[in-house]
Protein backbone atom coordinates (compact mmCIF):
# COMPACT_ATOMS: atom_id res chain seq x y z
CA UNK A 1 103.94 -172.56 140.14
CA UNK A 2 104.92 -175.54 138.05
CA UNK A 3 107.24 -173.91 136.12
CA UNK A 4 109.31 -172.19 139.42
CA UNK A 5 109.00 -176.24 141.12
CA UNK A 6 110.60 -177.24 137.65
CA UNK A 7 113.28 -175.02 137.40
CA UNK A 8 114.34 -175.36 140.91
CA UNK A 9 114.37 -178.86 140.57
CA UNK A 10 116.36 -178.94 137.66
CA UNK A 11 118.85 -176.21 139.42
CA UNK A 12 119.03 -178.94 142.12
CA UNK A 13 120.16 -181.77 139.46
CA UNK A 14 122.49 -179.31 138.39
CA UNK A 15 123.86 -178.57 142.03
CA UNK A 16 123.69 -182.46 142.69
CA UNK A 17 126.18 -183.27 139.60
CA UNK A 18 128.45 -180.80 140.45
CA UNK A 19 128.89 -182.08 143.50
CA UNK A 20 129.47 -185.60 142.56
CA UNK A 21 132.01 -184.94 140.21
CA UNK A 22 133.92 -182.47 143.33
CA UNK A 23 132.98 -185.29 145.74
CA UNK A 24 134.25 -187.97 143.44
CA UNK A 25 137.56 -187.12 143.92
CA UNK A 26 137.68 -187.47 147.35
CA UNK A 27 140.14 -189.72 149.08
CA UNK A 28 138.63 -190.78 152.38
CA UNK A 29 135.67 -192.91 153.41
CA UNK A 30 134.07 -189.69 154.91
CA UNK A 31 134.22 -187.59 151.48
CA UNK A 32 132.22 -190.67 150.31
CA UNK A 33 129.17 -190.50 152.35
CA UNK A 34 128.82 -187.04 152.50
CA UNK A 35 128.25 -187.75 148.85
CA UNK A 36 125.97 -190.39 149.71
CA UNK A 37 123.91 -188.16 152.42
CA UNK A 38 123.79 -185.08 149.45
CA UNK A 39 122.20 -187.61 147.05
CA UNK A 40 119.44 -188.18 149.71
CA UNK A 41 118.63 -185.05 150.54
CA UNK A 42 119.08 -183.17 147.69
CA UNK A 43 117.20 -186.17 146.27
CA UNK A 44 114.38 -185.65 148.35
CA UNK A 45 113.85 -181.72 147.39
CA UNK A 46 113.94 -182.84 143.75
CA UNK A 47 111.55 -185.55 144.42
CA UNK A 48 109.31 -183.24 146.36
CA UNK A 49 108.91 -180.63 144.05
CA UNK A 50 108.64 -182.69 141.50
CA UNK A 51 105.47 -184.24 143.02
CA UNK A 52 104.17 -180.72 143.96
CA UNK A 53 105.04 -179.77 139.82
CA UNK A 54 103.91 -183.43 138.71
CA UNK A 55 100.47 -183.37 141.07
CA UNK A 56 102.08 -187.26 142.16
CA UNK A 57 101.66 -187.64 145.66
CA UNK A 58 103.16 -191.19 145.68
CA UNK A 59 106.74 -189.30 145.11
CA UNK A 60 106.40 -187.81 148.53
CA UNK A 61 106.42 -190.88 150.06
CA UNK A 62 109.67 -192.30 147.77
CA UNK A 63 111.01 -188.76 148.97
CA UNK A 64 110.88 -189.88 152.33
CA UNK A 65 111.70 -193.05 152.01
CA UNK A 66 114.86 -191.82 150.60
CA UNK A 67 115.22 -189.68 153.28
CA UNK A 68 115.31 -192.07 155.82
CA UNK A 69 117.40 -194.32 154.19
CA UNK A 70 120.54 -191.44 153.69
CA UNK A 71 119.68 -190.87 157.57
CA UNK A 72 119.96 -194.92 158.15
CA UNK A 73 123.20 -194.76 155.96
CA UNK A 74 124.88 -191.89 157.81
CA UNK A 75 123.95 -193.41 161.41
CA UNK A 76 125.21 -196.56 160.11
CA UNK A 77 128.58 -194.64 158.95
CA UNK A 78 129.19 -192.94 162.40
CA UNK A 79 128.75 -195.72 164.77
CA UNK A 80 131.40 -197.89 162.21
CA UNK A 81 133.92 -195.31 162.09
CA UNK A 82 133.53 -194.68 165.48
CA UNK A 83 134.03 -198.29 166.39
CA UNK A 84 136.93 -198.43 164.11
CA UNK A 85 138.66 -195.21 166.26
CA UNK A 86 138.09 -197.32 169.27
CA UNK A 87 139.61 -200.27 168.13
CA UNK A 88 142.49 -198.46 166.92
């Protein structure tokens, strides 16, 4: 099992580079934090099976801490851009 938790998790890093350097390029401020909401939760499966793999249960909870703060960051994102459309 530790070897399958591994491997996805490194598939995951792979996935998670990929799509920074395709996100990277974007032009708008929206392109940007659906880079910042992959990083958390592809983040958090890496971090999770890494525990599982690992036998750490203190990276659950910095899985969901990380979690919750990509949630935080995309709430935060919506209600400013959609203050910014009503200002406009």
């Amino acid at each position: 099992m530790n070897d399958i938790a591994l491997t996805v998790a490194l598939f995951l890093l792979a996935n998670l580079v990929i799509a920074l350097l395709a996100a990277a390029r974007g032009p708008t401020k929206a392109d940007r934090m659906l880079m910042a909401l992959l990083f958390g939760s592809t983040g958090t499966g890496i971090l999770v099976l890494l525990a599982q793999a690992m036998q750490q249960p203190a990276l659950v909870d910095v899985a969901l801490v990380l979690a919750l703060l990509a949630a935080i960051g995309g709430i935060a994102f919506a209600r400013r851009a959609w203050q910014e459309r009503r200002d406009d």
